[in-house]
C-alpha atoms as a PDB file:
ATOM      1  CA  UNK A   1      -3.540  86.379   5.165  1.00  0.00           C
ATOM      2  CA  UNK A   2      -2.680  82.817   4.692  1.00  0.00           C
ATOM      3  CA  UNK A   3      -3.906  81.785   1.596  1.00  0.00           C
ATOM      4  CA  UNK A   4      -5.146  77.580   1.274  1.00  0.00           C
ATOM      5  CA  UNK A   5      -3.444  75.755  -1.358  1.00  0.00           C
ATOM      6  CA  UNK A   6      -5.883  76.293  -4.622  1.00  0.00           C
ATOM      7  CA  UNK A   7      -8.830  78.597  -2.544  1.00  0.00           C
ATOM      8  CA  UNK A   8      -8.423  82.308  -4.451  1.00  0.00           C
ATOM      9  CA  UNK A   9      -8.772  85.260  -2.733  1.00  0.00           C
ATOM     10  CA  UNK A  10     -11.494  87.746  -2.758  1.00  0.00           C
ATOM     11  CA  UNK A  11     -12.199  91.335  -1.761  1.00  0.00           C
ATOM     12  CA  UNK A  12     -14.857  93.655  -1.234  1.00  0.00           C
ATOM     13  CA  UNK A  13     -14.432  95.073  -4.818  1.00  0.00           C
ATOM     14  CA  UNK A  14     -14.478  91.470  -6.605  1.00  0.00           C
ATOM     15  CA  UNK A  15     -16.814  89.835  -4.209  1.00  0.00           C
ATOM     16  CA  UNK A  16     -20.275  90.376  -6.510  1.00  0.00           C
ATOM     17  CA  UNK A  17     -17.997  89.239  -9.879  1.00  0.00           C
ATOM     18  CA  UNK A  18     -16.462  86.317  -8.010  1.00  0.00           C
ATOM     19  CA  UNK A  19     -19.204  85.120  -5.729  1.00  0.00           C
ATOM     20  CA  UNK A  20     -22.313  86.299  -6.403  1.00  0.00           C
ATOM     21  CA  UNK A  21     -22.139  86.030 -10.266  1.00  0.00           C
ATOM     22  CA  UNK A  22     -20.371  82.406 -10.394  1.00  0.00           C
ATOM     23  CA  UNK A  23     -21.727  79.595 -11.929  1.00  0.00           C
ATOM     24  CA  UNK A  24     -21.596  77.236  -9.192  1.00  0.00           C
ATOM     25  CA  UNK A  25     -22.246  77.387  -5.493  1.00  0.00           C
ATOM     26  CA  UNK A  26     -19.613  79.374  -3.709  1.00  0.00           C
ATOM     27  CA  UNK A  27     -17.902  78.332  -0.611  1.00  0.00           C
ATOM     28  CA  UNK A  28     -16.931  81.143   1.508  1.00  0.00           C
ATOM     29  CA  UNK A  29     -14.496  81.076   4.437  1.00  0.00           C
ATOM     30  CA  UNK A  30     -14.386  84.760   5.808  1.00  0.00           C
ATOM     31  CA  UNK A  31     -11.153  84.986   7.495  1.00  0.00           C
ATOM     32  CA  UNK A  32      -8.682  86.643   9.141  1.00  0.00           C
ATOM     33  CA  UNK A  33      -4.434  86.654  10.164  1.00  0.00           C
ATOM     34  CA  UNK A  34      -4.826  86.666  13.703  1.00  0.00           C
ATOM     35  CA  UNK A  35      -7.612  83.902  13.537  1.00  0.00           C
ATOM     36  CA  UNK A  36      -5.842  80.447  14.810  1.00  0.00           C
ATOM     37  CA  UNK A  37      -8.921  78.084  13.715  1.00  0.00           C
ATOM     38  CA  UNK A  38      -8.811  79.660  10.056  1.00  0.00           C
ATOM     39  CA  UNK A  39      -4.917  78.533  10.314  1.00  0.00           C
ATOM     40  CA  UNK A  40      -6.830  74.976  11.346  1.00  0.00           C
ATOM     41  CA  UNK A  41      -9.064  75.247   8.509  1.00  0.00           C
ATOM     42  CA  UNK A  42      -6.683  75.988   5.759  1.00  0.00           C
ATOM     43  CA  UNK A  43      -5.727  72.492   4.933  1.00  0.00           C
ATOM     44  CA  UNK A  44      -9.295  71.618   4.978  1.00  0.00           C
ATOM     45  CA  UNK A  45     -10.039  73.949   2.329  1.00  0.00           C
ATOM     46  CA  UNK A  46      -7.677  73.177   0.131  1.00  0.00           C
ATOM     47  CA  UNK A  47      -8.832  69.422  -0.240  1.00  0.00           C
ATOM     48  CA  UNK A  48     -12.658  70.428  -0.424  1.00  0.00           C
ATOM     49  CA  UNK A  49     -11.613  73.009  -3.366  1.00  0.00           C
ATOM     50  CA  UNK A  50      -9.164  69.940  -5.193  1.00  0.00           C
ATOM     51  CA  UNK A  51     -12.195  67.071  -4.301  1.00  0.00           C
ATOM     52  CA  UNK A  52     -15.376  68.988  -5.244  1.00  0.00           C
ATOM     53  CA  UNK A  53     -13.445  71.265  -8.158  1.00  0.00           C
ATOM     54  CA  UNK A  54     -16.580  71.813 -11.298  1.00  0.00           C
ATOM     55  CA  UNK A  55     -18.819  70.939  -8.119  1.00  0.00           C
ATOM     56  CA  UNK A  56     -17.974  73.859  -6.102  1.00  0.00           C
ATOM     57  CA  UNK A  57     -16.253  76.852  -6.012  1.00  0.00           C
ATOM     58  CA  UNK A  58     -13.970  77.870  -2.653  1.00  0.00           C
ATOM     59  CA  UNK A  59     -12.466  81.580  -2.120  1.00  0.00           C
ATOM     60  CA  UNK A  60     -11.551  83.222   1.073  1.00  0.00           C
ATOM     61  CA  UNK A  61     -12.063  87.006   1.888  1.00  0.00           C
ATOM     62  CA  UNK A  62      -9.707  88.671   5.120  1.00  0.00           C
ATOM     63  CA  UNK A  63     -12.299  90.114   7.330  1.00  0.00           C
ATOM     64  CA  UNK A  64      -9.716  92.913   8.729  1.00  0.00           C
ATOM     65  CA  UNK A  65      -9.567  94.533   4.896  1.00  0.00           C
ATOM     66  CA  UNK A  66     -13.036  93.760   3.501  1.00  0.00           C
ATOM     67  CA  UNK A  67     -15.308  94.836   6.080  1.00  0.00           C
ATOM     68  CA  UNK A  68     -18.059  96.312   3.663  1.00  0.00           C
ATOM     69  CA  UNK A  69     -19.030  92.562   2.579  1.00  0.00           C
ATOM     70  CA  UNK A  70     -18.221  91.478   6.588  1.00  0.00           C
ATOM     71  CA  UNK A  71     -20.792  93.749   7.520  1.00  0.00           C
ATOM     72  CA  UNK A  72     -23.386  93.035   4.483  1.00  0.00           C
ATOM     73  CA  UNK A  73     -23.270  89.378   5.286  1.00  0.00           C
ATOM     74  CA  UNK A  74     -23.037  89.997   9.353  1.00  0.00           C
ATOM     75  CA  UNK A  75     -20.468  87.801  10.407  1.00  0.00           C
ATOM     76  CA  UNK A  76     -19.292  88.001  14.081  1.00  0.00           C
ATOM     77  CA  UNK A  77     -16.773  85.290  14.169  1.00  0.00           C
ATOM     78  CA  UNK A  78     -13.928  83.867  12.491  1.00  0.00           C
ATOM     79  CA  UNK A  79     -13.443  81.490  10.201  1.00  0.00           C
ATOM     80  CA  UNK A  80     -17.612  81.551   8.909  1.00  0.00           C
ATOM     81  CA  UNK A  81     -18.386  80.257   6.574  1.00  0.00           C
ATOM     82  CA  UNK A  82     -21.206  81.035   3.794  1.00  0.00           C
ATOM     83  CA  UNK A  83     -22.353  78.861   1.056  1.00  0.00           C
ATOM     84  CA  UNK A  84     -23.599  80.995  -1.953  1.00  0.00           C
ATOM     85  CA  UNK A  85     -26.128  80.027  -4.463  1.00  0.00           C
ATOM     86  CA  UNK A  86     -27.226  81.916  -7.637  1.00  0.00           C
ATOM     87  CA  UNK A  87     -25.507  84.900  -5.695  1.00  0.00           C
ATOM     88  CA  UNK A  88     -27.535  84.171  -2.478  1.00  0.00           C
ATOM     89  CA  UNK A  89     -26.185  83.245   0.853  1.00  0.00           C
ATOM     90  CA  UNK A  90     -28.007  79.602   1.284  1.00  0.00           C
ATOM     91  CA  UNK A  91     -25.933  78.304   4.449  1.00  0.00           C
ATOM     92  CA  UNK A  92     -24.118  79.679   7.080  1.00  0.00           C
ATOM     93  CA  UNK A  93     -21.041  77.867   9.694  1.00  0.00           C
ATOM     94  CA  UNK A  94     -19.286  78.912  12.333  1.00  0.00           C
ATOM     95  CA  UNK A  95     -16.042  77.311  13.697  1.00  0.00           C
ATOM     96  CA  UNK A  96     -12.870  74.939  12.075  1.00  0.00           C
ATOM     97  CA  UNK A  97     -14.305  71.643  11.565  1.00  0.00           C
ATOM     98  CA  UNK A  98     -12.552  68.221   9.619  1.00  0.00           C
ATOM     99  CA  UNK A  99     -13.043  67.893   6.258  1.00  0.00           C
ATOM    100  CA  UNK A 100     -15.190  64.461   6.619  1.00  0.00           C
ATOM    101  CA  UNK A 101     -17.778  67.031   8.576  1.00  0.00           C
ATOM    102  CA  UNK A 102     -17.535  69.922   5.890  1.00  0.00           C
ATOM    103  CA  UNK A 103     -18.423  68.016   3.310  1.00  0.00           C
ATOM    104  CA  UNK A 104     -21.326  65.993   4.634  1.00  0.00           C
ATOM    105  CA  UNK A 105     -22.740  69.613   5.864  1.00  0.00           C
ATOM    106  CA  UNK A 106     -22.159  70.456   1.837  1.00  0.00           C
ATOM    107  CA  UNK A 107     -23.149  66.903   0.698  1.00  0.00           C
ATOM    108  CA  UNK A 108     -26.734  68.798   0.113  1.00  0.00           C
ATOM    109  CA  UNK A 109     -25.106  70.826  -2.544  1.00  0.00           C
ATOM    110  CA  UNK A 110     -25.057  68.206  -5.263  1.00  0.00           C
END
Protein backbone atom coordinates (compact mmCIF):
# COMPACT_ATOMS: atom_id res chain seq x y z
CA UNK A 1 0.00 0.00 0.00
CA UNK A 2 1.12 3.47 -0.59
CA UNK A 3 1.47 5.06 2.50
CA UNK A 4 0.67 9.38 2.59
CA UNK A 5 3.45 11.35 3.84
CA UNK A 6 2.73 11.55 7.88
CA UNK A 7 -0.92 9.33 7.75
CA UNK A 8 0.16 5.90 9.90
CA UNK A 9 -1.04 2.79 9.06
CA UNK A 10 -3.55 0.66 10.72
CA UNK A 11 -4.77 -2.93 10.78
CA UNK A 12 -7.47 -4.98 11.89
CA UNK A 13 -5.52 -5.93 15.11
CA UNK A 14 -4.62 -2.13 16.07
CA UNK A 15 -7.72 -0.59 14.70
CA UNK A 16 -9.78 -0.41 18.34
CA UNK A 17 -6.18 0.92 20.11
CA UNK A 18 -5.55 3.36 17.28
CA UNK A 19 -8.98 4.53 16.26
CA UNK A 20 -11.49 3.82 18.43
CA UNK A 21 -9.57 4.60 21.71
CA UNK A 22 -7.80 7.98 20.41
CA UNK A 23 -8.20 11.12 21.86
CA UNK A 24 -9.23 13.04 18.98
CA UNK A 25 -11.49 12.45 16.04
CA UNK A 26 -10.03 9.95 13.66
CA UNK A 27 -9.87 10.35 9.99
CA UNK A 28 -10.07 7.18 8.19
CA UNK A 29 -9.23 6.56 4.53
CA UNK A 30 -9.89 2.73 3.92
CA UNK A 31 -7.78 1.91 1.05
CA UNK A 32 -6.39 -0.23 -1.19
CA UNK A 33 -3.07 -0.86 -3.96
CA UNK A 34 -5.02 -1.32 -6.91
CA UNK A 35 -7.32 1.73 -6.02
CA UNK A 36 -6.19 4.75 -8.52
CA UNK A 37 -8.34 7.58 -6.62
CA UNK A 38 -6.65 6.53 -3.17
CA UNK A 39 -3.25 7.16 -5.31
CA UNK A 40 -5.29 10.73 -6.00
CA UNK A 41 -6.00 11.11 -2.47
CA UNK A 42 -2.67 10.50 -0.96
CA UNK A 43 -1.30 13.94 -1.27
CA UNK A 44 -4.47 15.20 0.11
CA UNK A 45 -4.02 13.36 3.18
CA UNK A 46 -0.90 14.16 3.94
CA UNK A 47 -1.61 18.03 4.11
CA UNK A 48 -4.98 17.50 6.14
CA UNK A 49 -2.81 15.26 8.72
CA UNK A 50 0.31 18.25 8.71
CA UNK A 51 -2.68 21.29 8.76
CA UNK A 52 -5.16 19.90 11.32
CA UNK A 53 -2.21 17.85 13.44
CA UNK A 54 -3.60 18.10 17.68
CA UNK A 55 -7.00 18.77 15.71
CA UNK A 56 -7.28 15.52 14.08
CA UNK A 57 -5.90 12.37 13.76
CA UNK A 58 -5.42 10.64 9.98
CA UNK A 59 -4.47 6.75 9.50
CA UNK A 60 -5.16 4.58 6.57
CA UNK A 61 -6.13 0.81 6.74
CA UNK A 62 -5.56 -1.55 3.15
CA UNK A 63 -8.93 -2.98 2.60
CA UNK A 64 -7.37 -6.22 0.72
CA UNK A 65 -5.56 -7.30 4.32
CA UNK A 66 -7.99 -5.95 6.94
CA UNK A 67 -11.23 -7.11 5.85
CA UNK A 68 -12.64 -7.91 9.45
CA UNK A 69 -12.87 -3.96 10.17
CA UNK A 70 -13.92 -3.55 6.10
CA UNK A 71 -16.72 -5.62 6.80
CA UNK A 72 -17.63 -4.20 10.50
CA UNK A 73 -17.75 -0.73 9.10
CA UNK A 74 -19.41 -1.93 5.52
CA UNK A 75 -17.51 -0.21 3.08
CA UNK A 76 -18.13 -1.05 -0.64
CA UNK A 77 -15.82 1.32 -2.30
CA UNK A 78 -12.47 2.63 -2.33
CA UNK A 79 -10.91 5.23 -0.94
CA UNK A 80 -14.04 5.83 2.04
CA UNK A 81 -13.63 7.51 4.21
CA UNK A 82 -14.91 7.45 8.04
CA UNK A 83 -14.61 10.10 10.57
CA UNK A 84 -14.44 8.56 14.15
CA UNK A 85 -15.52 10.15 17.30
CA UNK A 86 -15.14 8.86 20.91
CA UNK A 87 -14.60 5.46 18.97
CA UNK A 88 -17.83 5.96 16.90
CA UNK A 89 -18.10 6.25 13.21
CA UNK A 90 -19.78 9.98 12.99
CA UNK A 91 -19.31 10.59 9.06
CA UNK A 92 -18.94 8.66 6.19
CA UNK A 93 -17.31 9.73 2.21
CA UNK A 94 -16.98 8.14 -0.70
CA UNK A 95 -14.65 9.15 -3.61
CA UNK A 96 -11.00 11.35 -3.99
CA UNK A 97 -11.92 14.83 -3.49
CA UNK A 98 -9.34 18.27 -3.14
CA UNK A 99 -8.24 19.11 -0.02
CA UNK A 100 -10.19 22.68 0.00
CA UNK A 101 -13.48 20.18 -0.14
CA UNK A 102 -12.16 17.68 2.63
CA UNK A 103 -11.71 20.01 4.96
CA UNK A 104 -14.81 22.15 4.71
CA UNK A 105 -16.77 18.58 4.89
CA UNK A 106 -14.46 18.24 8.33
CA UNK A 107 -14.69 22.01 9.14
CA UNK A 108 -17.70 20.63 11.57
CA UNK A 109 -15.12 18.82 13.55
CA UNK A 110 -13.75 21.77 15.46
Amino acid sequence: MIAAKGVAEVTDADFETEVLGADLPVLVEFTADWCGPCRQLAPVLSAVAEEEAGRLKVVQIDADTNPETVTRYGVLSMPTLMVFRAGEPVRSMVGARPKRRLLEELSDLR
